[in-house]
C-alpha atoms as a PDB file:
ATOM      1  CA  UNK A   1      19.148  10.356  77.640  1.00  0.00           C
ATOM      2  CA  UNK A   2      18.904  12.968  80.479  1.00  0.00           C
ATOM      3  CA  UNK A   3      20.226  16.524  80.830  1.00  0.00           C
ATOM      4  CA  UNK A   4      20.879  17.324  84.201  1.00  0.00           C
ATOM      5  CA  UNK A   5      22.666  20.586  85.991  1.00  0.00           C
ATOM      6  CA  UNK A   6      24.776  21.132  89.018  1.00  0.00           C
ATOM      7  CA  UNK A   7      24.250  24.345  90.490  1.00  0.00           C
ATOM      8  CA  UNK A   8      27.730  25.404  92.429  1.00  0.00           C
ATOM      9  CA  UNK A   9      28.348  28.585  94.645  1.00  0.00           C
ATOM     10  CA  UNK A  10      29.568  31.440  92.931  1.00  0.00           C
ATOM     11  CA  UNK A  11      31.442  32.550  96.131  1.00  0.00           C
ATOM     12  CA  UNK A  12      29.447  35.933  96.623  1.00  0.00           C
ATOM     13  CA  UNK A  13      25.949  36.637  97.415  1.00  0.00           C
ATOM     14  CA  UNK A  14      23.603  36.208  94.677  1.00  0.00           C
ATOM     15  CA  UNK A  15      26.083  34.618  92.550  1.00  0.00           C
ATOM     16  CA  UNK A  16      26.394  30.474  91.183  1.00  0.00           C
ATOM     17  CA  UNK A  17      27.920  28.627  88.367  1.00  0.00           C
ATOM     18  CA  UNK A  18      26.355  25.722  86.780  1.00  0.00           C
ATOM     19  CA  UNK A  19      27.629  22.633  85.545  1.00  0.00           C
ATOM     20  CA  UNK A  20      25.420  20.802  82.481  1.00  0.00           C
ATOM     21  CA  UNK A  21      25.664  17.032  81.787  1.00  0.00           C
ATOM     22  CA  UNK A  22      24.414  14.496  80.003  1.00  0.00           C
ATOM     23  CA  UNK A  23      23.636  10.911  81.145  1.00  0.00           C
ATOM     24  CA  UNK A  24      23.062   8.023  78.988  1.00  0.00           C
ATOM     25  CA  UNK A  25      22.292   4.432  79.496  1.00  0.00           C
ATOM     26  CA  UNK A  26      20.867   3.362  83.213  1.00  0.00           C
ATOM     27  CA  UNK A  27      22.016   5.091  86.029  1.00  0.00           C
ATOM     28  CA  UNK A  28      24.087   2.861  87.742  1.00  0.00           C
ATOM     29  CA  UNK A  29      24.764   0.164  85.071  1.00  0.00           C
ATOM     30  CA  UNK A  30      27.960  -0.861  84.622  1.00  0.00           C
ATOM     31  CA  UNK A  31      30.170  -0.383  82.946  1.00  0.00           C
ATOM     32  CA  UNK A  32      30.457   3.493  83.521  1.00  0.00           C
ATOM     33  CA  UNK A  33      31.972   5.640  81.326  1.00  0.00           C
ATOM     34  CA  UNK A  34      32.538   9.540  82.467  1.00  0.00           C
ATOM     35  CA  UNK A  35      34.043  12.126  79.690  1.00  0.00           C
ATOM     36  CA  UNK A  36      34.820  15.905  80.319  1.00  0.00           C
ATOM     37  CA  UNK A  37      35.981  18.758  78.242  1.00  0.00           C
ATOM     38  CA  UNK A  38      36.901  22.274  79.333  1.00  0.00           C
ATOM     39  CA  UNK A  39      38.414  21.423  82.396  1.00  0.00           C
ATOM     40  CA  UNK A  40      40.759  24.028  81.159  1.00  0.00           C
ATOM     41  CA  UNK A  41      38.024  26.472  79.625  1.00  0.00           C
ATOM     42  CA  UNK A  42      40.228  27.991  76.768  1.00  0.00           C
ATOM     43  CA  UNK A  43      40.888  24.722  75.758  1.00  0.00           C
ATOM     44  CA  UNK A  44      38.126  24.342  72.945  1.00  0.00           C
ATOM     45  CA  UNK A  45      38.891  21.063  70.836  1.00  0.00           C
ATOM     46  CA  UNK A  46      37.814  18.899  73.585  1.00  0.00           C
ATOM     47  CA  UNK A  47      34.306  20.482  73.881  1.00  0.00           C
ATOM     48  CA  UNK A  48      33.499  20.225  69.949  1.00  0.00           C
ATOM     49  CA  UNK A  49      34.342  16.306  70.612  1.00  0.00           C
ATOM     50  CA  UNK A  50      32.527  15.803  73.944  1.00  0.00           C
ATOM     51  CA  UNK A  51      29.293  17.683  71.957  1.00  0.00           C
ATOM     52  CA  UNK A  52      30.081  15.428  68.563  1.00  0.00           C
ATOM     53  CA  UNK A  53      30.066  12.837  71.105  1.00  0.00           C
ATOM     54  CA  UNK A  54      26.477  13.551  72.458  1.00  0.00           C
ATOM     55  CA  UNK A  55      24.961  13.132  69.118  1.00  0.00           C
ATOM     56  CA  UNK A  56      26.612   9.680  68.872  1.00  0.00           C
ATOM     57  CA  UNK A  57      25.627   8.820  72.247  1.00  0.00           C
ATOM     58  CA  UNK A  58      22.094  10.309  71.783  1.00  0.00           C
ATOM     59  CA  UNK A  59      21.401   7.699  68.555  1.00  0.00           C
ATOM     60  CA  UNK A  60      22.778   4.688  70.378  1.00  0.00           C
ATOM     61  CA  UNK A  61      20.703   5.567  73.633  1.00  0.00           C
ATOM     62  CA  UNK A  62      17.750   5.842  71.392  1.00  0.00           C
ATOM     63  CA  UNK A  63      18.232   2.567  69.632  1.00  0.00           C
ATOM     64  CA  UNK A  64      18.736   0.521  73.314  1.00  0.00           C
ATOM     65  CA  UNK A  65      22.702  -0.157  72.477  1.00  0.00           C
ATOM     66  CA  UNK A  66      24.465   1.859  75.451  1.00  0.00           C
ATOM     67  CA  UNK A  67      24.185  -1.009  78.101  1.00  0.00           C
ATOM     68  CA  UNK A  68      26.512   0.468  80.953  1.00  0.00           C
ATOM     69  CA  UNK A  69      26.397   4.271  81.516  1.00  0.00           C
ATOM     70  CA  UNK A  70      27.718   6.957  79.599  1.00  0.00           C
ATOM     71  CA  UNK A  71      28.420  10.707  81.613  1.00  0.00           C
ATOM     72  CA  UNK A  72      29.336  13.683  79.736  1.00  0.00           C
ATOM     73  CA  UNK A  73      30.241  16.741  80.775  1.00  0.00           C
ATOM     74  CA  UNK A  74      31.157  18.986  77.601  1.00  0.00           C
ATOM     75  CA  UNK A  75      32.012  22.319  79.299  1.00  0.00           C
ATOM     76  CA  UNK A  76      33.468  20.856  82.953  1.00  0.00           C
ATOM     77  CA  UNK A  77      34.334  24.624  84.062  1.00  0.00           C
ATOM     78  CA  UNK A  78      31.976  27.716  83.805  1.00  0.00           C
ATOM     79  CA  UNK A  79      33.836  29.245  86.468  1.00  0.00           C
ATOM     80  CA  UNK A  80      36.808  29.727  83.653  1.00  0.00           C
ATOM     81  CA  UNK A  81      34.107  30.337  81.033  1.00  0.00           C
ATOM     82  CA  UNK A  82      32.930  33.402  82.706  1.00  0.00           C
ATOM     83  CA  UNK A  83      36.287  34.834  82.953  1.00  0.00           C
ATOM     84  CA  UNK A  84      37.498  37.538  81.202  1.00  0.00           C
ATOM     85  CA  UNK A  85      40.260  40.380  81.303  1.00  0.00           C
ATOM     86  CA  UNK A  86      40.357  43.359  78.579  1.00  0.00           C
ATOM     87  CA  UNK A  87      38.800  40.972  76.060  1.00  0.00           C
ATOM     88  CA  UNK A  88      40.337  37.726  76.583  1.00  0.00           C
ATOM     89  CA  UNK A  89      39.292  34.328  78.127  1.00  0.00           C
ATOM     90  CA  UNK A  90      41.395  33.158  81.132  1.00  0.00           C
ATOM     91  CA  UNK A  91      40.474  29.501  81.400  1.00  0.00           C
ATOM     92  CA  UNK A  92      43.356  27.732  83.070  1.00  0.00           C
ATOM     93  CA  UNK A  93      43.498  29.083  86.754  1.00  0.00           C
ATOM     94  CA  UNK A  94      41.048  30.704  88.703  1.00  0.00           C
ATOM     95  CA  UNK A  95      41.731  34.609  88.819  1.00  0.00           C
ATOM     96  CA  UNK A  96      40.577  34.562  92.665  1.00  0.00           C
ATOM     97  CA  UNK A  97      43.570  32.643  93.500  1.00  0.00           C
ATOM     98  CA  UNK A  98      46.031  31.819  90.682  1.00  0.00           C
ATOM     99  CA  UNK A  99      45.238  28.000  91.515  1.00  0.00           C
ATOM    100  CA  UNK A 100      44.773  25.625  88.050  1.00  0.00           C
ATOM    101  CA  UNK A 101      41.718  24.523  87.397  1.00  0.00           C
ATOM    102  CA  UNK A 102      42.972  20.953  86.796  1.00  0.00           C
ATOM    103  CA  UNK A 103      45.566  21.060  90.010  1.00  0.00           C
ATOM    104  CA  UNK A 104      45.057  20.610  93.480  1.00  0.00           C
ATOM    105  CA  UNK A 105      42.316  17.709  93.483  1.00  0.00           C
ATOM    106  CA  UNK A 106      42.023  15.936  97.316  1.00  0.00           C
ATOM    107  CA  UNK A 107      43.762  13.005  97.347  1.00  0.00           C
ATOM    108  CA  UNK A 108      40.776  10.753  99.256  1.00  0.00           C
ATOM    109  CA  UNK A 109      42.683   7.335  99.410  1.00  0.00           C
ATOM    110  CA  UNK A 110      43.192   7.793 103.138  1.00  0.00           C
ATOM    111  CA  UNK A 111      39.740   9.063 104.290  1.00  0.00           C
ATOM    112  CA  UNK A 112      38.280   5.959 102.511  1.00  0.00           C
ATOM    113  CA  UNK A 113      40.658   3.987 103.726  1.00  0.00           C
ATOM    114  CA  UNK A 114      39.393   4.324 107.339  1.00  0.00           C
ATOM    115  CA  UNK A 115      35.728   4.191 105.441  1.00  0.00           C
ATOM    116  CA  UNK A 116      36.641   0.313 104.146  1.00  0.00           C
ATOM    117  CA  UNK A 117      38.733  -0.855 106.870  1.00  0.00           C
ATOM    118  CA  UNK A 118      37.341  -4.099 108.241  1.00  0.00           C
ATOM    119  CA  UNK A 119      34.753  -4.396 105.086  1.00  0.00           C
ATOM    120  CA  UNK A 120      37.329  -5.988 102.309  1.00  0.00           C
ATOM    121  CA  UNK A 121      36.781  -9.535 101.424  1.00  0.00           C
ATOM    122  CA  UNK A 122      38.638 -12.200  99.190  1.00  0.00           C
ATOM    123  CA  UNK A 123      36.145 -10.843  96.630  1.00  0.00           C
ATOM    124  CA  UNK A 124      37.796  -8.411  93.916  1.00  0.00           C
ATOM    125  CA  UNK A 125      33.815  -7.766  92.963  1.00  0.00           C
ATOM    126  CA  UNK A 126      32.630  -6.836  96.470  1.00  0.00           C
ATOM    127  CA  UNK A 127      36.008  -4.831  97.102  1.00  0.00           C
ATOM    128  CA  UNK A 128      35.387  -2.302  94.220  1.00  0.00           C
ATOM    129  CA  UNK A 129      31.859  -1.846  95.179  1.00  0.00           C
ATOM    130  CA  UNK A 130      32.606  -0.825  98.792  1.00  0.00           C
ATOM    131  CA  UNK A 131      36.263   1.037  97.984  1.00  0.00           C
ATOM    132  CA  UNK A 132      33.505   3.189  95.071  1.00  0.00           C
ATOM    133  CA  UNK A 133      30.880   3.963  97.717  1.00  0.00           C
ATOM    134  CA  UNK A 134      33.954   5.004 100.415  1.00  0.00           C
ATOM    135  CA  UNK A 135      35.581   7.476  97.999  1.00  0.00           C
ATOM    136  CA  UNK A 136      32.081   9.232  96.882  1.00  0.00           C
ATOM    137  CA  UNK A 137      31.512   9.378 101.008  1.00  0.00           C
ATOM    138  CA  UNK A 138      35.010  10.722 101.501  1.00  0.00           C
ATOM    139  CA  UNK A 139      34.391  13.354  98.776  1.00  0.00           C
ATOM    140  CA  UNK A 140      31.178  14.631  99.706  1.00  0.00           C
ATOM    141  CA  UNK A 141      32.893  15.156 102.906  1.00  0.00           C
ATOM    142  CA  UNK A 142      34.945  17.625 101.724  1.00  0.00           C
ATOM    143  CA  UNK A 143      34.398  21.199 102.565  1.00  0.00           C
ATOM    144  CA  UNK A 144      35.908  23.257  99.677  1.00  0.00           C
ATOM    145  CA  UNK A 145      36.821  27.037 100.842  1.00  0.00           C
ATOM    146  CA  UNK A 146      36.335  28.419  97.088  1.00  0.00           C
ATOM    147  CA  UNK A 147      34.249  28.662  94.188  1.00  0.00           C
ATOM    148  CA  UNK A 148      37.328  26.243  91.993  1.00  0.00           C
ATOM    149  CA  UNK A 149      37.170  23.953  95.002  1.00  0.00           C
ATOM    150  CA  UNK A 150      33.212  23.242  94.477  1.00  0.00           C
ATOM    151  CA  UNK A 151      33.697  22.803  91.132  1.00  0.00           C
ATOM    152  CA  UNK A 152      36.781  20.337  91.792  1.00  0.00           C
ATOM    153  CA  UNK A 153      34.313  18.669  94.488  1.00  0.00           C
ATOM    154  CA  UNK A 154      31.401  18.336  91.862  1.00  0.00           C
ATOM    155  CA  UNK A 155      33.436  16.936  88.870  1.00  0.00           C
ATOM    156  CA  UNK A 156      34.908  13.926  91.257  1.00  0.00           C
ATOM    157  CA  UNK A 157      31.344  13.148  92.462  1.00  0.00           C
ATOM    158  CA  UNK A 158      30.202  12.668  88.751  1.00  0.00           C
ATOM    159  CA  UNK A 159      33.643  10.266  88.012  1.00  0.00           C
ATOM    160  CA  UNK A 160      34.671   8.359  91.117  1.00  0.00           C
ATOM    161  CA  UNK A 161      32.676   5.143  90.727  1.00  0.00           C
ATOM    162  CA  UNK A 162      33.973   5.297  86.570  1.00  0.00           C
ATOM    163  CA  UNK A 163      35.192   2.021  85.120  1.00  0.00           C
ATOM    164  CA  UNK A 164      36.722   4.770  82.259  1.00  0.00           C
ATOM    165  CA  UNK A 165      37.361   8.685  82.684  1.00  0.00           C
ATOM    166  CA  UNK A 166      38.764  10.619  80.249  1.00  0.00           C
ATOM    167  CA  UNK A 167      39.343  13.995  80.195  1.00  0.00           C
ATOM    168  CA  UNK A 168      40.113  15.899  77.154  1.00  0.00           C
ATOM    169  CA  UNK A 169      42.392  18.599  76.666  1.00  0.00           C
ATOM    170  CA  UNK A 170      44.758  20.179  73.765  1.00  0.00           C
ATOM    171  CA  UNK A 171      48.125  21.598  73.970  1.00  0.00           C
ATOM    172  CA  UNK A 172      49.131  24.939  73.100  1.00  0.00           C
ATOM    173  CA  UNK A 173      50.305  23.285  70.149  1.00  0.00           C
ATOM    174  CA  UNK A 174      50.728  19.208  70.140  1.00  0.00           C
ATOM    175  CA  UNK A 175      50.115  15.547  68.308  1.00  0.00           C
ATOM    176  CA  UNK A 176      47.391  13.854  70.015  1.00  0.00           C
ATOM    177  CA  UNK A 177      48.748  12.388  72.772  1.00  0.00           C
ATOM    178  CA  UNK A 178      47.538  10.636  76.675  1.00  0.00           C
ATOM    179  CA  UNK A 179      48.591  11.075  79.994  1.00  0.00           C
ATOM    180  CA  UNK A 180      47.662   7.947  82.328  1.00  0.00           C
ATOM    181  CA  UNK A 181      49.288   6.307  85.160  1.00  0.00           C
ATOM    182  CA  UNK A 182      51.836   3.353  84.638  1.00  0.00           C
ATOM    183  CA  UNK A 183      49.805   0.270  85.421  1.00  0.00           C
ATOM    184  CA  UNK A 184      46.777   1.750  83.601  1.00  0.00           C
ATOM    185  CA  UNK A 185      49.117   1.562  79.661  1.00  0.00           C
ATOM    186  CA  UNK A 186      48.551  -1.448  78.845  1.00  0.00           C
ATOM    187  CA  UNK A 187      44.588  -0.566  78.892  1.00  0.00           C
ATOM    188  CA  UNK A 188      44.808   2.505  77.244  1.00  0.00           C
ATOM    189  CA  UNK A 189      46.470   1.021  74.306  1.00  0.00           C
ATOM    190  CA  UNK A 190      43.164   0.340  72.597  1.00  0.00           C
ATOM    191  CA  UNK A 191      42.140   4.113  73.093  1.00  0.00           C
ATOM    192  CA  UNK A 192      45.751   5.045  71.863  1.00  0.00           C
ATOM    193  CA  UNK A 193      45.345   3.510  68.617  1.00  0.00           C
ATOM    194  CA  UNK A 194      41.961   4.743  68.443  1.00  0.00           C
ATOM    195  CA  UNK A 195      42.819   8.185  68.705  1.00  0.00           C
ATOM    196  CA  UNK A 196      45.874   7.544  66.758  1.00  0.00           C
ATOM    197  CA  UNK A 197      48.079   9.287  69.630  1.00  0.00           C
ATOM    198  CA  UNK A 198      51.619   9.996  68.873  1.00  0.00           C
ATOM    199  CA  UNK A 199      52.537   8.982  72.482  1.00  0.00           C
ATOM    200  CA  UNK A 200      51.109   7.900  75.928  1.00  0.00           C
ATOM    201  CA  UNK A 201      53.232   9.471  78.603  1.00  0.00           C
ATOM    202  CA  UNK A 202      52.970   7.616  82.088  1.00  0.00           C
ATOM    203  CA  UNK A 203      53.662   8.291  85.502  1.00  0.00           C
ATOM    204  CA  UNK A 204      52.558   6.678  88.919  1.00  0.00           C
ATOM    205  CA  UNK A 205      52.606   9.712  90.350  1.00  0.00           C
ATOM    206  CA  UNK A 206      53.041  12.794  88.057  1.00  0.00           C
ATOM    207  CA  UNK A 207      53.000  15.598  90.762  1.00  0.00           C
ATOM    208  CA  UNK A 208      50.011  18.283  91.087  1.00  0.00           C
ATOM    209  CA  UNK A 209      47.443  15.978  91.953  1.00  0.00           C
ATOM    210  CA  UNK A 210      45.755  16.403  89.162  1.00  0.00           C
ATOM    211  CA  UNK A 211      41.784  15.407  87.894  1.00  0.00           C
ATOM    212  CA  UNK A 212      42.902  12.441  86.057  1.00  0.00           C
ATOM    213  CA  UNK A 213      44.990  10.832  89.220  1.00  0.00           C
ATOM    214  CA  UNK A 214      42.861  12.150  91.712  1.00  0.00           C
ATOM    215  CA  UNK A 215      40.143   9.385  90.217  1.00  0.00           C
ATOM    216  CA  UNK A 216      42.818   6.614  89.450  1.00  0.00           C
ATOM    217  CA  UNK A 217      45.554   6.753  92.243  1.00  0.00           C
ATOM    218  CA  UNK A 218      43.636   5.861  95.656  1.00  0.00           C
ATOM    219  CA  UNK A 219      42.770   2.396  93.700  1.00  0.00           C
ATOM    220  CA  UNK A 220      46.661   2.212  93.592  1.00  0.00           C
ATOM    221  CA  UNK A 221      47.443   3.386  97.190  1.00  0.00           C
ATOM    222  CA  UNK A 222      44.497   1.475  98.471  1.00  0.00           C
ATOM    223  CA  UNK A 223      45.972  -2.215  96.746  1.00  0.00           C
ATOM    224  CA  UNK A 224      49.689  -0.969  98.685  1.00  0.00           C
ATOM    225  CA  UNK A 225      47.699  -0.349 101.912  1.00  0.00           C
ATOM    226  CA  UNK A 226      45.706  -3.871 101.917  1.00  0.00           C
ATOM    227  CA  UNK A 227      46.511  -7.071 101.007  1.00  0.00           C
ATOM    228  CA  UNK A 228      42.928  -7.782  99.843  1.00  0.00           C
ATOM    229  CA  UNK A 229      41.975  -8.330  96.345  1.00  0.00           C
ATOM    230  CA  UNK A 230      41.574  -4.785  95.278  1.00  0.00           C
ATOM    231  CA  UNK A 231      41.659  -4.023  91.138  1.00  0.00           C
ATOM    232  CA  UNK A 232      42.712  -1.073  89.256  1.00  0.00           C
ATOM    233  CA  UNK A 233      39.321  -0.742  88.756  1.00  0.00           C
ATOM    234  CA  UNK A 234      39.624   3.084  87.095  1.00  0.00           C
ATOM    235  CA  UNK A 235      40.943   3.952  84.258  1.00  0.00           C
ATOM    236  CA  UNK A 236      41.598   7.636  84.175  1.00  0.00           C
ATOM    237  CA  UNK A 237      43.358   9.419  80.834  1.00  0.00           C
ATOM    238  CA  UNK A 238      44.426  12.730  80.442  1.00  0.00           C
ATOM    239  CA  UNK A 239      43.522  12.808  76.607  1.00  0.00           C
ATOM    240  CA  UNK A 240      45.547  15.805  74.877  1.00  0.00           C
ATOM    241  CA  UNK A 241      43.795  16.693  71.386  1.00  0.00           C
ATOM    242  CA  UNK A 242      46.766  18.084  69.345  1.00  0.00           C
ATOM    243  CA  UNK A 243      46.594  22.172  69.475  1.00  0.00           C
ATOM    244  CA  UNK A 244      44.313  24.945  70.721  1.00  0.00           C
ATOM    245  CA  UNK A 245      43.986  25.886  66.838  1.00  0.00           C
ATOM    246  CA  UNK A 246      43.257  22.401  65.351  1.00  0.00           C
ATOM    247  CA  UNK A 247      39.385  22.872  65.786  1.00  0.00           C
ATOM    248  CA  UNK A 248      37.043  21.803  63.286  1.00  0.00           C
ATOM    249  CA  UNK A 249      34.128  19.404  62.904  1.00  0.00           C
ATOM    250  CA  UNK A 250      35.974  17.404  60.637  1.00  0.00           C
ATOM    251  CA  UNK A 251      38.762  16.276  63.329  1.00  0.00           C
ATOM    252  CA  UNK A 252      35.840  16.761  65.860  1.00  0.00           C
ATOM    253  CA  UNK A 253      34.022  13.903  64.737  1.00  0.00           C
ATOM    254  CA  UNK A 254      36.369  11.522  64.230  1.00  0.00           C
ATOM    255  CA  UNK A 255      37.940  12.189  67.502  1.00  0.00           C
ATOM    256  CA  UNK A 256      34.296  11.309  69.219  1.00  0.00           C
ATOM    257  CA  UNK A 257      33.743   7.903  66.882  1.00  0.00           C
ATOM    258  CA  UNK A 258      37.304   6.853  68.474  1.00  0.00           C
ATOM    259  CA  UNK A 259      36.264   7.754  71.829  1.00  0.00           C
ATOM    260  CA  UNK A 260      32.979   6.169  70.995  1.00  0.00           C
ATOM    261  CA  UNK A 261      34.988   2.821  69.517  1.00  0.00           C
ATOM    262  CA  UNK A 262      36.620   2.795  73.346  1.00  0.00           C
ATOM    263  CA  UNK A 263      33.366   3.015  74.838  1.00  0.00           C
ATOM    264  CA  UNK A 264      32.193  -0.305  72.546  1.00  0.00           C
ATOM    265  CA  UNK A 265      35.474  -2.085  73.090  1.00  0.00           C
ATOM    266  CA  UNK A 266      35.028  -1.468  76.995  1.00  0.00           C
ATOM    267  CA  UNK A 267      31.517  -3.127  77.136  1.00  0.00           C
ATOM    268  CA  UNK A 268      29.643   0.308  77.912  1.00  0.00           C
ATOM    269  CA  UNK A 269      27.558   0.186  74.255  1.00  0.00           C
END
């Protein structure tokens, strides 16, 4: 296991936010599995998982058993963490600009598009290791104008060459249930049952461009652009833990052996 941090600019002089994850397994082993809570930063169920989760992780790294590599990022968003008005947390949009935290990602199928065109083969293999090294390229390219958009920047750089993101959020009040884009069901049924989810709700294209597309869709816009071999080869899942009140280590831990049990099934330990 590793601890690592990603120091972002805070957007005034003097000021930065910093991003804390944990890596298991060996960098760059496949397959890669990248988990974040607190996109939204009010949203607490998620983080009690993702830190349930790093206990699990941190006995199965110790014993050699997590063969691929395992990301997490328990609290994705410090920028929301650190905001407060009259008392109370404001964790879904960023109070410079009303923009929501988990909104807005870039879409990069195009700019790695003109990355990969001309180095596609007949090999589905070789594809997904050049299309993952275009869309990392295209990101870091980016040139965010705010302190959200450097976050947004940093969380894609830690989950665009993912075999399996999921990022885990609660309603206001709610079942357990997963957002995911249509081709990508029939894989998350395992996680699904897992999870016991009440419903999977599925959209090509849901509108918002949010973090869970913004990994997943240019693998679907890059297949309709070429007519090379080119998998699905991310899986991303919105992962909706039931309410913002249903927060306990009890529900905590069994949430984090079920996303542990995807993590087996997948290959990753």
């Amino acid at each position: 296991m590793n601890a690592g941090t990603i120091v972002l600019d805070g957007g005034m002089p003097g000021t930065t936010h910093a991003i804390r994850m944990w890596r298991f397994g060996t960098p760059g082993a496949a397959p890669k599995v990248y988990v974040q809570a607190g996109l939204h930063a009010d949203e607490v169920p998620g983080m009690l998982v993702a830190w349930h989760l790093i206990r699990l992780l941190q006995a199965h790294d110790a014993a050699g058993r997590v063969v691929g590599e395992v990301v997490v990022v328990p609290m994705a968003n410090p920028i929301g963490l650190a905001q407060r008005v009259l008392g109370g947390g404001i964790g879904r949009f960023a109070l410079a600009d009303g923009v929501n935290f988990n909104r807005d990602y870039p879409g990069l199928a195009d700019s790695a598009a003109q990355l990969v065109d001309g180095q596609l083969s007949d090999d589905p293999a070789d594809n997904v290791s050049v299309i993952r090294a275009a869309l990392l390229q295209a990101n870091a390219a980016t040139t965010p104008a705010t302190p959200a958009g450097h976050l947004k920047k940093a969380l894609l750089g830690l989950a665009l060459d993912a075999d399996l993101v999921l990022d885990l959020h609660c309603e206001n009040e709610g079942v357990v249930h997963l957002y995911t884009s249509t081709p990508l069901a029939d894989r998350c049924a395992a996680l699904s049952a897992l999870l016991g989810a009440e419903a999977v709700l599925l959209a090509a294209q849901s509108g918002g461009d949010p973090f869970d597309e913004a990994c997943s869709r240019p693998w679907l816009d890059l297949q309709a652009r070429f007519g090379s071999p080119i998998p699905l080869a991310c899986c991303a899942v919105t992962v909706e833990l039931r309410g913002e009140a249903d927060v306990g280590h009890a529900l905590a831990s069994a949430d984090a052996d079920a996303l542990l049990g995807a993590m087996i099934l997948l290959g990753a330990i």
